[in-house]
N, C-alpha and C. Protein backbone atom coordinates (compact mmCIF):
# COMPACT_ATOMS: atom_id res chain seq x y z
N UNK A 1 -10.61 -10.83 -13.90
CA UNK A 1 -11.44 -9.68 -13.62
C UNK A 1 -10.57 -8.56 -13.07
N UNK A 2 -10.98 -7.10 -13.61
CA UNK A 2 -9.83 -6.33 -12.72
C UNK A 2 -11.03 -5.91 -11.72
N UNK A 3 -10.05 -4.70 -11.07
CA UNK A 3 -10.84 -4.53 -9.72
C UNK A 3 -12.08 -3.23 -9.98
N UNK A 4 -11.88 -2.69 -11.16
CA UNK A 4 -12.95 -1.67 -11.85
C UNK A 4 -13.85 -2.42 -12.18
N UNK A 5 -13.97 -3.74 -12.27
CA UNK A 5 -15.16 -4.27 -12.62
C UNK A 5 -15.72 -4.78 -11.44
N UNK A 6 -14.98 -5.55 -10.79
CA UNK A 6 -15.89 -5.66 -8.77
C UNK A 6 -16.29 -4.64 -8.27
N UNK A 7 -15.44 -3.38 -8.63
CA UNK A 7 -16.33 -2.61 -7.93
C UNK A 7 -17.12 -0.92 -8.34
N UNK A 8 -17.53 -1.55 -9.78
CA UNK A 8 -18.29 -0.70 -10.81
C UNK A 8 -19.40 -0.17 -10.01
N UNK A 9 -20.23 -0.94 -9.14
CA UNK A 9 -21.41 -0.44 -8.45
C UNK A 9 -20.80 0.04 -7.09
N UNK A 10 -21.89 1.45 -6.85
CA UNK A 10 -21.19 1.48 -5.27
C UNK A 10 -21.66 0.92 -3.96
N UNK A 11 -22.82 -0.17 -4.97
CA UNK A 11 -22.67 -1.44 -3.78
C UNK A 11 -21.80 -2.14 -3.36
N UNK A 12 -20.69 -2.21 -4.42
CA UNK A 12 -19.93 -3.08 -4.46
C UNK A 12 -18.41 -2.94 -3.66
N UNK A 13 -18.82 -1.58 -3.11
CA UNK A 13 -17.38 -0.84 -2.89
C UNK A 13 -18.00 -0.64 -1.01
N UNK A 14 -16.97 -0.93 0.14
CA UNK A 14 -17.00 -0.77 1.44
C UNK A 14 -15.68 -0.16 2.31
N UNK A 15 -15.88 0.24 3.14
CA UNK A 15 -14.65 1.05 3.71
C UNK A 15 -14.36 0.11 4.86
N UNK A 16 -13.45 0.42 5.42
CA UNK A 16 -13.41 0.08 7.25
C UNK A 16 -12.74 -1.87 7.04
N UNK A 17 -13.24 -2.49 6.02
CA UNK A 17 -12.96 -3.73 6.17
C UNK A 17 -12.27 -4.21 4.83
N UNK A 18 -11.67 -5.59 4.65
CA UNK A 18 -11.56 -5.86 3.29
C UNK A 18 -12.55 -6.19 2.48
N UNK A 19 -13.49 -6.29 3.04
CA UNK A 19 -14.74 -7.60 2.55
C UNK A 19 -16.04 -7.43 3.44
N UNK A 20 -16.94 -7.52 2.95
CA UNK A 20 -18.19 -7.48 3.58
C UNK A 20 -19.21 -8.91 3.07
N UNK A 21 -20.56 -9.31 3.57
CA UNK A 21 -21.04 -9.88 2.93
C UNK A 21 -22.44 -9.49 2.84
N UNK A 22 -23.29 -9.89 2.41
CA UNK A 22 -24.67 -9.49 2.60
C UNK A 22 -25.42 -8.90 3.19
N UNK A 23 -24.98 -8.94 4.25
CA UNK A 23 -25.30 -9.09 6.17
C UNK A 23 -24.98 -7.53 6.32
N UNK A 24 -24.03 -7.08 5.65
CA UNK A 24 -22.92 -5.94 6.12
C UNK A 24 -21.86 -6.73 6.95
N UNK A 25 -21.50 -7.66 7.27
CA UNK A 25 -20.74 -8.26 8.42
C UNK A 25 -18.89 -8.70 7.41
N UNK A 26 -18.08 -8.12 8.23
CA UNK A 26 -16.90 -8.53 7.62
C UNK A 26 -17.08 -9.70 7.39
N UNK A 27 -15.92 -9.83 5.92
CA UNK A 27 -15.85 -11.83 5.73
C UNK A 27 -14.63 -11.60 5.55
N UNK A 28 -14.15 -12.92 4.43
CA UNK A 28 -12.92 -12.85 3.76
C UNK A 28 -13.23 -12.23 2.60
N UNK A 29 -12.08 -11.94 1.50
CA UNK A 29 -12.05 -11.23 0.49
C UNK A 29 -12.90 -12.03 -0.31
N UNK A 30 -12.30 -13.42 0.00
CA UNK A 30 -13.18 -14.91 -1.23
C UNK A 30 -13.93 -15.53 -0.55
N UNK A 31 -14.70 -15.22 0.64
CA UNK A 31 -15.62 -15.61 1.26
C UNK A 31 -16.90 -15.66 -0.26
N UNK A 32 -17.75 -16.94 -0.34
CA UNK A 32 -18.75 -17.04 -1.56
C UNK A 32 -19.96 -15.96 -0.88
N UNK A 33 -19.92 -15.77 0.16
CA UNK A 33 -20.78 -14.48 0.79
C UNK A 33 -20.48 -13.02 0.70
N UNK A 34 -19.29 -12.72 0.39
CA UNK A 34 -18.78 -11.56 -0.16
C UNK A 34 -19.86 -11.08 -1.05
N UNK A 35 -20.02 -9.24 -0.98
CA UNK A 35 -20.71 -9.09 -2.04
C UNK A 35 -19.61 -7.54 -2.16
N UNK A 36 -19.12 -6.95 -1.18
CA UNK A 36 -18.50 -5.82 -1.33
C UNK A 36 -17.21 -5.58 -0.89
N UNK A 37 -16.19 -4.88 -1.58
CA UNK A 37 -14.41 -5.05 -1.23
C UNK A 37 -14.00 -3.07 -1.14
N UNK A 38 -12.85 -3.42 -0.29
CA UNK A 38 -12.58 -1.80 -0.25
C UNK A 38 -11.59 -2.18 -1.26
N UNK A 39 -10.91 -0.96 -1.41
CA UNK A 39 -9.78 -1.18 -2.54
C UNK A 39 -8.96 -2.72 -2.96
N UNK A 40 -8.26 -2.90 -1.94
CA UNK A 40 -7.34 -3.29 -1.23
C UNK A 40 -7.84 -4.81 -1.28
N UNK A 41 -9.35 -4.79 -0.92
CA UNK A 41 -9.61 -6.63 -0.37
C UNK A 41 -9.73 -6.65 -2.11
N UNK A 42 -10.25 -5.61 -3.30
CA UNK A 42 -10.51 -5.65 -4.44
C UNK A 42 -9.79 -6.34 -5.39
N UNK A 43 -8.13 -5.73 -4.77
CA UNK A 43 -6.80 -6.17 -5.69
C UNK A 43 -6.79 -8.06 -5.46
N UNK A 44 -6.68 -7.70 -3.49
CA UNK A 44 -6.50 -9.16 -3.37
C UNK A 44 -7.16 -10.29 -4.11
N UNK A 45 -8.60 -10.12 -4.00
CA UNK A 45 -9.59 -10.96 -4.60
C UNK A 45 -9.46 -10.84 -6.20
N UNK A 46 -9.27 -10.00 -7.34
CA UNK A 46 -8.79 -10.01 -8.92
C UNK A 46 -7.66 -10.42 -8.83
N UNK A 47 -6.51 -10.36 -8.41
CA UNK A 47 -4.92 -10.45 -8.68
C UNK A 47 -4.73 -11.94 -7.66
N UNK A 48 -5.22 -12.82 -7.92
CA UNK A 48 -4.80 -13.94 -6.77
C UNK A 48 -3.34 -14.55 -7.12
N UNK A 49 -2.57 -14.70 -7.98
CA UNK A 49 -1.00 -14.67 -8.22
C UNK A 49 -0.41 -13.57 -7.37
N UNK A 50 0.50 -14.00 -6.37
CA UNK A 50 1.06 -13.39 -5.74
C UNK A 50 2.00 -12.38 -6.21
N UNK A 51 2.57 -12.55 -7.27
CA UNK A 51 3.50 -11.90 -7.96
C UNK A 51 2.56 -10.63 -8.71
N UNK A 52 1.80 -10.99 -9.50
CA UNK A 52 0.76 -10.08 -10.18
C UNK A 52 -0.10 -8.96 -9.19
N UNK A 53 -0.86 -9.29 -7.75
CA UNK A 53 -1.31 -9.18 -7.00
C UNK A 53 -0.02 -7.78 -6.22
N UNK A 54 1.20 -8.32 -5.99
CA UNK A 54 1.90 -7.15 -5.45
C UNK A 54 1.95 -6.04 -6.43
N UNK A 55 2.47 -6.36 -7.67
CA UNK A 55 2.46 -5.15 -8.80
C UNK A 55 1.45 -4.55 -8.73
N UNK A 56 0.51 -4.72 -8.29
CA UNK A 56 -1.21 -4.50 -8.68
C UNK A 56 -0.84 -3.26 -7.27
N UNK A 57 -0.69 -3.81 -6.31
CA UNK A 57 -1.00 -3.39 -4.82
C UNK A 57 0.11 -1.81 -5.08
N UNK A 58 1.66 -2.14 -5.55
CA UNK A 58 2.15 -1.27 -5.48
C UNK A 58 2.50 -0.23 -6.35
N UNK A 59 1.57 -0.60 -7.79
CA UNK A 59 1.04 0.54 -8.79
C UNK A 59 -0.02 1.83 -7.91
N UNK A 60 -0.72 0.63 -7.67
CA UNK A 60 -2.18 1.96 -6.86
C UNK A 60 -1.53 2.45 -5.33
N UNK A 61 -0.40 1.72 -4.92
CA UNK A 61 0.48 2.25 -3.68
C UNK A 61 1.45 3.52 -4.41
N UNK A 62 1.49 3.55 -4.85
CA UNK A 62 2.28 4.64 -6.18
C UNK A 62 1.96 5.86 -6.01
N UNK A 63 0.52 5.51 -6.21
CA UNK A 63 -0.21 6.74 -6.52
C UNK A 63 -0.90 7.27 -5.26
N UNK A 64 -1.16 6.50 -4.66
CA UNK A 64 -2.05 7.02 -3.52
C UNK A 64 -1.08 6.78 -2.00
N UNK A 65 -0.68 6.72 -1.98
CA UNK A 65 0.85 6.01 -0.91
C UNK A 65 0.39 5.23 0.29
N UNK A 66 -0.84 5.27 0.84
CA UNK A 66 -1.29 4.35 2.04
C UNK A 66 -2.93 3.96 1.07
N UNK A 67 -2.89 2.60 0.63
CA UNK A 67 -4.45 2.40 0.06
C UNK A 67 -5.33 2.13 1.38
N UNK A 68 -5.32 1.89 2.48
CA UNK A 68 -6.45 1.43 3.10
C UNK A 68 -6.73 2.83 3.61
N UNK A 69 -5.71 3.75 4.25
CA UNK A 69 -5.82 5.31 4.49
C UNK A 69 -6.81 5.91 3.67
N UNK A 70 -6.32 5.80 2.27
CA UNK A 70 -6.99 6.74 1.02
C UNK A 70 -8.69 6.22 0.54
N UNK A 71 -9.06 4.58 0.73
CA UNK A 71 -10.44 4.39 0.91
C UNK A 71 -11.05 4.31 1.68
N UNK A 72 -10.36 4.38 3.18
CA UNK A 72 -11.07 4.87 4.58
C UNK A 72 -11.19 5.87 4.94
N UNK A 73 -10.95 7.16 4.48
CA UNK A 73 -10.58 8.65 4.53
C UNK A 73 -12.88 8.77 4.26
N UNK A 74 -13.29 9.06 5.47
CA UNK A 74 -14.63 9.47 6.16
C UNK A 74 -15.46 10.08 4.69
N UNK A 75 -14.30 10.78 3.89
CA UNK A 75 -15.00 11.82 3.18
C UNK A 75 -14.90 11.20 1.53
N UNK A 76 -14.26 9.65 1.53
CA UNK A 76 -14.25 9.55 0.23
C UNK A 76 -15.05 8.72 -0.14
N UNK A 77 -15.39 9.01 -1.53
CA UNK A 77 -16.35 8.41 -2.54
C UNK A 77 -16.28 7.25 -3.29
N UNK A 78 -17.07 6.52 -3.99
CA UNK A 78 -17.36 5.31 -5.04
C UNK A 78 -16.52 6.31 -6.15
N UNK A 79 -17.26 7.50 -6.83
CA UNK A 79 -17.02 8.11 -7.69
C UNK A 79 -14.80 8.15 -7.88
N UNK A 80 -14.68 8.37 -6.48
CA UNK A 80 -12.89 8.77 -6.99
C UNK A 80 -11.70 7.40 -6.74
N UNK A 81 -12.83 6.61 -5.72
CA UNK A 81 -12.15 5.08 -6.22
C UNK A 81 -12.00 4.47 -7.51
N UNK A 82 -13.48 4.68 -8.34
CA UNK A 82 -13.36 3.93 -9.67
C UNK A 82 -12.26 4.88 -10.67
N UNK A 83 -12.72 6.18 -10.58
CA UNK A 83 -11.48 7.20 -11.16
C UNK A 83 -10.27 6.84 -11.26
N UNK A 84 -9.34 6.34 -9.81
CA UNK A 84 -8.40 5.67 -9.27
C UNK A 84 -7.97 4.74 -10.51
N UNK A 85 -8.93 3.16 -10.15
CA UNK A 85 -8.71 2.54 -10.61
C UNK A 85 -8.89 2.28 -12.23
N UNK A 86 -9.59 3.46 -12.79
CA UNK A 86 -9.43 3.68 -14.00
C UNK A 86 -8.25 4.15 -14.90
N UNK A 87 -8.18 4.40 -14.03
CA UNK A 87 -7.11 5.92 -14.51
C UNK A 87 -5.52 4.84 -14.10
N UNK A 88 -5.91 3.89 -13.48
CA UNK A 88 -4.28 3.13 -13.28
C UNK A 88 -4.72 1.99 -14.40
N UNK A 89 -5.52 1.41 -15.00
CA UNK A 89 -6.36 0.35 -15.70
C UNK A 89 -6.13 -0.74 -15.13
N UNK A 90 -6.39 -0.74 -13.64
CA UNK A 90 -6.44 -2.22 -12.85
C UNK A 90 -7.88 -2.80 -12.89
C-alpha cells in the first residue's frame, strides 16, 4: 500500500502524533486500532522494510526538509499532503 492510499480520506490523515485511533487517542503506527497517520507514521506503517521505508522517508525529506514540521505546520491541509505525496508517487 503506498501512503496516498492510507491517507486518501482526510479522516485518515492527523497532525501532532504518528497515529491515532478511534478514540482520537495516540497509538502505534500498527496499532489494529489505528484509523489515522500523519505523514511520517504513514511512510512508517506502508514501507515496513527498513531499507525501502528510509528511501521513502528521505525522498519526501527531499522535498519538504523537516516532515513532521511540514504536517504539523497549524495551517496545513489534507488537500497539500495528498498533493505531496502524489506528486512524489509514494
Amino acid at each position: 500500500m503506498k501512503i496516498r492510499e492510507l491517507l486518501a480520506t482526510p479522516e485518515n490523515w492527523t497532525q501532532g502524533v504518528y497515529a491515532r485511533n478511534s478514540g482520537q487517542w495516540p497509538c502505534s503506527v500498527r496499532d489494529i486500532d489505528a484509523c489515522c497517520w500523519c505523514l511520517h507514521g504513514a511512510a512508517v506503517y506502508c514501507y515496513q522494510k527498513i531499507a525501502e521505508r528510509l528511501f521513502i522517508l528521505e525522498k519526501i525529506g527531499a522535498e519538504v526538509k523537516n516532515i513532521s514540521a511540514y504536517n504539523d505546520a497549524p495551517d496545513r491541509t489534507h488537500a497539500e499532503i495528498l498533493a505531496l505525496v502524489e506528486k512524489l508517487d509514494v
